[in-house]
N, C-alpha and C. Protein backbone atom coordinates (compact mmCIF):
# COMPACT_ATOMS: atom_id res chain seq x y z
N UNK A 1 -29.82 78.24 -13.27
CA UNK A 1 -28.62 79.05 -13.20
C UNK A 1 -28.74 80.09 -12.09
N UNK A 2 -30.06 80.65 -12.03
CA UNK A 2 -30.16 81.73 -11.06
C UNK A 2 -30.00 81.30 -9.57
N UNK A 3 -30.59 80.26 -9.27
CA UNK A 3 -30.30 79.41 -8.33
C UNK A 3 -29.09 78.78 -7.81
N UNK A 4 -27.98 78.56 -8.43
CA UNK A 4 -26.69 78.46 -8.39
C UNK A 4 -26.50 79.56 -8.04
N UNK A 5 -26.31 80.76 -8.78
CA UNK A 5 -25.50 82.50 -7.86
C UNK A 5 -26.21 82.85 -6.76
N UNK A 6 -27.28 82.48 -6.93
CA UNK A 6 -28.13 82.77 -5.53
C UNK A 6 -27.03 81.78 -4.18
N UNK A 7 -27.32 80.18 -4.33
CA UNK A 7 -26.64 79.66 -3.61
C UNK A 7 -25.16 80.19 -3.12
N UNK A 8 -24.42 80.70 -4.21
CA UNK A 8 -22.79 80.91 -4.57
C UNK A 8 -23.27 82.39 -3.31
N UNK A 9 -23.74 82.91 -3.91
CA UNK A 9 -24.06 84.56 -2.48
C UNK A 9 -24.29 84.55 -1.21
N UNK A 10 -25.18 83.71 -1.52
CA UNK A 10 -25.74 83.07 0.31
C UNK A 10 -24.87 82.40 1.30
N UNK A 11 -23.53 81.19 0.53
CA UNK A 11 -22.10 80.94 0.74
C UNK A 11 -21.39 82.09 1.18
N UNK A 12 -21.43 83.16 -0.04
CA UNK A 12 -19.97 84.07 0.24
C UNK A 12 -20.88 85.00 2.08
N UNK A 13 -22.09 85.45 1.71
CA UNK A 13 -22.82 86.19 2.70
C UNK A 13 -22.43 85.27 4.53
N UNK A 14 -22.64 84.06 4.15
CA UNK A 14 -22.30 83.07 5.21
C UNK A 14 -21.02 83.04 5.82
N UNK A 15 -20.20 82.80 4.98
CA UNK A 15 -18.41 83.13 5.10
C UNK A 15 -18.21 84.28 6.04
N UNK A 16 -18.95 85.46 5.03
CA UNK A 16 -18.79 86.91 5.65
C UNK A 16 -19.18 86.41 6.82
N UNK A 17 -20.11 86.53 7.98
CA UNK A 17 -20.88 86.17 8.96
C UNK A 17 -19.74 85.22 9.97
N UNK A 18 -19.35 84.19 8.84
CA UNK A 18 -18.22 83.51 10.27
C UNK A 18 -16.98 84.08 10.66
N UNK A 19 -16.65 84.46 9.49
CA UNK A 19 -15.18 85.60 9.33
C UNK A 19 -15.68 86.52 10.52
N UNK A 20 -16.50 87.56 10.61
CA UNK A 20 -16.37 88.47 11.52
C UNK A 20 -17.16 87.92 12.97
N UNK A 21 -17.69 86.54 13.33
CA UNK A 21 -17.70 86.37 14.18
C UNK A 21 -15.99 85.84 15.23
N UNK A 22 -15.38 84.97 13.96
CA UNK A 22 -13.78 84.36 13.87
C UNK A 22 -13.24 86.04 14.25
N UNK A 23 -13.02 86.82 13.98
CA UNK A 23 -12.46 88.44 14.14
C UNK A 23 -12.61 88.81 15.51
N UNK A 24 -14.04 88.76 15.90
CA UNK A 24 -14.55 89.38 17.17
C UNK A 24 -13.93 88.09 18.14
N UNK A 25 -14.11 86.81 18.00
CA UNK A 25 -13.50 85.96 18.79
C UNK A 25 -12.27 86.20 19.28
N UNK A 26 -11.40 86.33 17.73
CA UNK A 26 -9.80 86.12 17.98
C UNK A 26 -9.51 87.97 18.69
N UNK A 27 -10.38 88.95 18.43
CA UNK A 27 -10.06 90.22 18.89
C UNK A 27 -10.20 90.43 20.65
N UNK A 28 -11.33 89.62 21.20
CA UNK A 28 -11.58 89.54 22.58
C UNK A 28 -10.68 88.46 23.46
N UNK A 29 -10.00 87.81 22.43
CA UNK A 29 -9.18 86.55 23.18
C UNK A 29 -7.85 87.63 23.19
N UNK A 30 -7.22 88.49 22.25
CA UNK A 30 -6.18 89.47 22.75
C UNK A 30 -6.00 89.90 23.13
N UNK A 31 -7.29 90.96 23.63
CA UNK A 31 -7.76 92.02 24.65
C UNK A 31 -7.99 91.21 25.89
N UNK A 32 -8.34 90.03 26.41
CA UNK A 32 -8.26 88.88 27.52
C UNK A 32 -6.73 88.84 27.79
N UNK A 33 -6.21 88.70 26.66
CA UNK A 33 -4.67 88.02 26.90
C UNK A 33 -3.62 89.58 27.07
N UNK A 34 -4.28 90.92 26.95
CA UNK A 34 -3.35 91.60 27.61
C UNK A 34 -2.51 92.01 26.25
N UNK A 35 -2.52 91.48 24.57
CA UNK A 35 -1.65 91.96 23.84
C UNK A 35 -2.54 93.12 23.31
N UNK A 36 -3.87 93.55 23.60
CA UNK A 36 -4.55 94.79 22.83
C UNK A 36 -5.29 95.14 24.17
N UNK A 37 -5.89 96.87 23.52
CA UNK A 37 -6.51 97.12 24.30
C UNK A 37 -7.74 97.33 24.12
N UNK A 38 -8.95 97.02 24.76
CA UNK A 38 -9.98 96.59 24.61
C UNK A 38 -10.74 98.08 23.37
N UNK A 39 -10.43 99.22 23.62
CA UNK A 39 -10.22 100.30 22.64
C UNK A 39 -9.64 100.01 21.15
N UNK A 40 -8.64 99.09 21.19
CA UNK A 40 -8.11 99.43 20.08
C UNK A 40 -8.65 97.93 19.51
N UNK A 41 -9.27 96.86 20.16
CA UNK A 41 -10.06 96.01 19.61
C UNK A 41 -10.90 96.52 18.86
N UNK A 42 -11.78 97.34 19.64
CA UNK A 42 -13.09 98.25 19.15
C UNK A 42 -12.69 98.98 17.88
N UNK A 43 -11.68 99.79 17.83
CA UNK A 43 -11.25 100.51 16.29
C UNK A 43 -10.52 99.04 15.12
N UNK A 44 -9.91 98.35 15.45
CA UNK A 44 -10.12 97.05 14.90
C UNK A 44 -11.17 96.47 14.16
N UNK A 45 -11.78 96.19 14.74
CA UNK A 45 -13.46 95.52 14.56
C UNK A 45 -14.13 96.45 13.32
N UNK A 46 -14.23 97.88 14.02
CA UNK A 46 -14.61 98.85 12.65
C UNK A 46 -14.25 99.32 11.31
N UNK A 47 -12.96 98.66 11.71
CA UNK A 47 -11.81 98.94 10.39
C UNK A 47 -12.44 97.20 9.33
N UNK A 48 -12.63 96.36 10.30
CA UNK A 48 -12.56 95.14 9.81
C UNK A 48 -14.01 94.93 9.25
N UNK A 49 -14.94 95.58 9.65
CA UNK A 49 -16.70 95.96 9.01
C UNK A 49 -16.89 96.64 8.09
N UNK A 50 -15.62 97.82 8.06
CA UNK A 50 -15.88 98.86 7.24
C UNK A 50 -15.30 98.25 5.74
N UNK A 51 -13.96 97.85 5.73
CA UNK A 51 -13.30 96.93 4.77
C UNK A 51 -14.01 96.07 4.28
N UNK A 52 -14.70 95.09 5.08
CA UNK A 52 -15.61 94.17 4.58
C UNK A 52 -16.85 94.46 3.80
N UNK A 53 -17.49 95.66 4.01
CA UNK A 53 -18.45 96.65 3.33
C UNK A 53 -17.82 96.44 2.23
N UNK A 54 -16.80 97.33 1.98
CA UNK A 54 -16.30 97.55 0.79
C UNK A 54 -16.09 96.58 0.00
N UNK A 55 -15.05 95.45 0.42
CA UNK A 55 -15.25 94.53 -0.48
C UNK A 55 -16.76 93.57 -0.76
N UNK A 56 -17.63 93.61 -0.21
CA UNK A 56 -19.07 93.04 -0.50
C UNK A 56 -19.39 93.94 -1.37
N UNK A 57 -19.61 95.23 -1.56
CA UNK A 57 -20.25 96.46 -2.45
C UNK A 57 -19.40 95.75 -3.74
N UNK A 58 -17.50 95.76 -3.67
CA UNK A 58 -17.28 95.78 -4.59
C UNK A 58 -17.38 94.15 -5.59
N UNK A 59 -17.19 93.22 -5.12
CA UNK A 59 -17.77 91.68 -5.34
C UNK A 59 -19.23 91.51 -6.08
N UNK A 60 -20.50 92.43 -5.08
CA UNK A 60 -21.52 92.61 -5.56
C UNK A 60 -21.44 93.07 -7.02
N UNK A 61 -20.84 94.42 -6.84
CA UNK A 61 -20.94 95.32 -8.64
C UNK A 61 -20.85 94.17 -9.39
N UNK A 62 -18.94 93.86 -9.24
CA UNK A 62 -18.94 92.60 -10.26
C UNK A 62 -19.60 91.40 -11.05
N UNK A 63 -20.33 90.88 -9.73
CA UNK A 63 -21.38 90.12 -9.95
C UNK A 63 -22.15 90.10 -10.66
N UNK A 64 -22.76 91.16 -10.16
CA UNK A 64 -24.13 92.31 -11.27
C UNK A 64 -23.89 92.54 -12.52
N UNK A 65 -22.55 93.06 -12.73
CA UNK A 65 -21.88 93.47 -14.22
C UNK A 65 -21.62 92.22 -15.18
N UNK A 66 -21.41 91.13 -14.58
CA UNK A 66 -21.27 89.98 -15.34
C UNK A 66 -22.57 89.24 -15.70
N UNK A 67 -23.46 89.09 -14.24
CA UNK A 67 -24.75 88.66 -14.68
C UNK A 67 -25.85 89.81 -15.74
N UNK A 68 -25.12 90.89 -15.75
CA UNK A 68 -25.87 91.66 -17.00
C UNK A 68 -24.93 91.20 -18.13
N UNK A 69 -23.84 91.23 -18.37
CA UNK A 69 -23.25 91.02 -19.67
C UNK A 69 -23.91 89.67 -20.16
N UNK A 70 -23.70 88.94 -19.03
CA UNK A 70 -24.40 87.24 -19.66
C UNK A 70 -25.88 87.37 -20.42
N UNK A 71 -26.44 87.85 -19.53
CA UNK A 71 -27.71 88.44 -20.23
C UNK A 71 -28.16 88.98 -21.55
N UNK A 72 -26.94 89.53 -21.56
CA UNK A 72 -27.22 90.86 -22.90
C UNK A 72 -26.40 89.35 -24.13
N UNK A 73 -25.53 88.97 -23.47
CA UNK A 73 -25.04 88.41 -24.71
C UNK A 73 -26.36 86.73 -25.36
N UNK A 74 -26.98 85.88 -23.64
CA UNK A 74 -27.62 85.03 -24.50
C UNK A 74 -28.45 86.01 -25.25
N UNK A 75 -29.14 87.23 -24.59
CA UNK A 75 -30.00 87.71 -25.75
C UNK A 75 -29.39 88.05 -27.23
N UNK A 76 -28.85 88.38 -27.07
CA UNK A 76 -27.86 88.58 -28.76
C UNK A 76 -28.43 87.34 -29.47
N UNK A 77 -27.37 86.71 -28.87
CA UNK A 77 -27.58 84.98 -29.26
C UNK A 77 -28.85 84.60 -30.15
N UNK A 78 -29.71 84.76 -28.80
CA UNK A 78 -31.20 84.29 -29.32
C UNK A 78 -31.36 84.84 -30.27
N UNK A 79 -31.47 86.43 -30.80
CA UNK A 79 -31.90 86.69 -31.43
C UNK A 79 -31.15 86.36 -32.88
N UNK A 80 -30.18 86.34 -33.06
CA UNK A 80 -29.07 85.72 -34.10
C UNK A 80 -30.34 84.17 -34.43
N UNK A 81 -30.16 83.53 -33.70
CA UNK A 81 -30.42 82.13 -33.94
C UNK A 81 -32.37 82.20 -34.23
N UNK A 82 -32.87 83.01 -33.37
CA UNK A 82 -34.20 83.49 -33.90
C UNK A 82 -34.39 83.80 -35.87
N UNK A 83 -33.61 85.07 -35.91
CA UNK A 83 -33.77 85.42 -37.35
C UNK A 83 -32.66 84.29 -38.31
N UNK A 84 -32.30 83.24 -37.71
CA UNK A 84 -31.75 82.33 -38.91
C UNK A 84 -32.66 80.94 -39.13
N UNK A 85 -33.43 80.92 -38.05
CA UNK A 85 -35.14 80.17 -38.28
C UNK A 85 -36.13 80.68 -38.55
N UNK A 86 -36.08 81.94 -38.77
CA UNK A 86 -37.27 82.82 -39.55
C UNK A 86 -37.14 82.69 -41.31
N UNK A 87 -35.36 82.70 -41.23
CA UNK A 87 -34.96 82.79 -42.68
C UNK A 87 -35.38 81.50 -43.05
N UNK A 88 -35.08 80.75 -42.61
CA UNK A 88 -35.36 79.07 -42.88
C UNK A 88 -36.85 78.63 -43.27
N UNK A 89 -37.56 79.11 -42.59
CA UNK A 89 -39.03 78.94 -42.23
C UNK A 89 -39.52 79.94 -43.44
N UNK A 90 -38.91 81.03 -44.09
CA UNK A 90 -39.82 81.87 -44.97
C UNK A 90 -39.13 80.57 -46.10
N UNK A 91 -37.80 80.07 -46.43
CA UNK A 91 -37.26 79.67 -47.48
C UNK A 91 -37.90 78.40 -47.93
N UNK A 92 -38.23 77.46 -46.42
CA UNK A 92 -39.44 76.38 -46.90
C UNK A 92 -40.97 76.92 -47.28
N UNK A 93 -41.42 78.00 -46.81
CA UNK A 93 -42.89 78.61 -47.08
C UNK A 93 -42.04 78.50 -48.51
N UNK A 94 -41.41 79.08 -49.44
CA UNK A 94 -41.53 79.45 -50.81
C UNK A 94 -41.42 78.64 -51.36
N UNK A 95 -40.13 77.46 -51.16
CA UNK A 95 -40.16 76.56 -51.59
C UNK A 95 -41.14 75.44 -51.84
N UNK A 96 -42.10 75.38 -50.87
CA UNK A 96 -43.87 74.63 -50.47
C UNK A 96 -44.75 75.46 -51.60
N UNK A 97 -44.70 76.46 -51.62
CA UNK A 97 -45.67 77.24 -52.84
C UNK A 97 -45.48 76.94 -54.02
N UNK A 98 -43.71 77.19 -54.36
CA UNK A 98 -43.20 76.54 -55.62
C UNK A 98 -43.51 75.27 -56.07
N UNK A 99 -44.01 74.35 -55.65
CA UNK A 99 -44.19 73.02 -55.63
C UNK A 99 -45.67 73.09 -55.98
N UNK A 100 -46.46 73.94 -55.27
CA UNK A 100 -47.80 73.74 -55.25
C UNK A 100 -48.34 74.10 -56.78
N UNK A 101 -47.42 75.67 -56.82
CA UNK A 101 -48.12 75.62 -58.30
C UNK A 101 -47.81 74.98 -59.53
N UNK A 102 -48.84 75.04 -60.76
CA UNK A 102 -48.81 74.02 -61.78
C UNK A 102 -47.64 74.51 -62.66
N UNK A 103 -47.05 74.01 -63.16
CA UNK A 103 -46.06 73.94 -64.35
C UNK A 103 -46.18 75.30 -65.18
N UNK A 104 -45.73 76.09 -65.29
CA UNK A 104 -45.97 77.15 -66.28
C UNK A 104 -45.33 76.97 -67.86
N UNK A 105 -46.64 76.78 -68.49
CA UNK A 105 -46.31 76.17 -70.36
C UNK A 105 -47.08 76.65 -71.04
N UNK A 106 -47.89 76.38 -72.06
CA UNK A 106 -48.97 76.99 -73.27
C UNK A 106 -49.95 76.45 -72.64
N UNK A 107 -50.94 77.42 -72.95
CA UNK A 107 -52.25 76.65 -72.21
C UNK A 107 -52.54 75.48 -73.43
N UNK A 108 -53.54 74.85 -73.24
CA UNK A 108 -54.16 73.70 -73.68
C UNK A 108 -55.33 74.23 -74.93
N UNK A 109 -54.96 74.21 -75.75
CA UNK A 109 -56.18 74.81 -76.92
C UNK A 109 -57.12 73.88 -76.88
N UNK A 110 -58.75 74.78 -77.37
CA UNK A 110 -60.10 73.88 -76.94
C UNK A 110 -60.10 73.24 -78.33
N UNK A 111 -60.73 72.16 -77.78
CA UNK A 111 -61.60 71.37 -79.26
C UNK A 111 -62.08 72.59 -79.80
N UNK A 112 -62.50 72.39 -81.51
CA UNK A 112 -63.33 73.39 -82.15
C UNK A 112 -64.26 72.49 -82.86
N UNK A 113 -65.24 72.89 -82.97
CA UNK A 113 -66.19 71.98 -83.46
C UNK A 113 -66.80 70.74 -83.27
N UNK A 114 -67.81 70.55 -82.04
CA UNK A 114 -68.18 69.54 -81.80
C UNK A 114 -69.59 69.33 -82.63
């Protein structure tokens, strides 16, 4: 499982990476073409790093917050399903003892007089 979100991060981290190379491309082909100015590319670009920060920080939390809830809840779990095989396991121990011992009746009176 850990290996999957790992993969799923390393994807979104990758994305990030082409996206702002795709940004800087399409921002220097405008500033070439005369519709921006090579200045306001530059405040562009920072707006578009700084935003992107933010949403990675905020994606990350999420992430984190869910891979702890998952956590906390199989542990619940386990432990639920732990103490209902403990119960099980003491109920055959008694039941195994019950079996073992002898019949409870009058004892057996001795011969008298041999």
């Amino acid at each position: 499982m850990m290996n999957s979100i790992k993969r799923a991060l390393l994807a979104g981290v990758g994305a990030a990476l082409i996206t702002k190379e795709k940004a800087e491309e399409t921002l220097n082909d405008f500033v070439q073409q005369g519709r921006i100015s090579a200045d306001d590319a530059k405040v562009m670009a920072r707006q578009l790093a700084k935003d992107s920060k933010k949403e990675f920080a905020a994606v990350r939390s999420d992430v984190e917050d869910k891979l702890l809830d998952l956590t906390r809840r199989a542990g619940a779990e386990a432990q639920t399903r732990i103490a209902a095989l403990e119960a099980k396991v003491a109920e055959l121990q008694r039941q195994k003892q019950a079996a073992a011992r002898p019949p409870v009746g009058r004892p057996k009176a001795k011969a008298r007089g041999a």
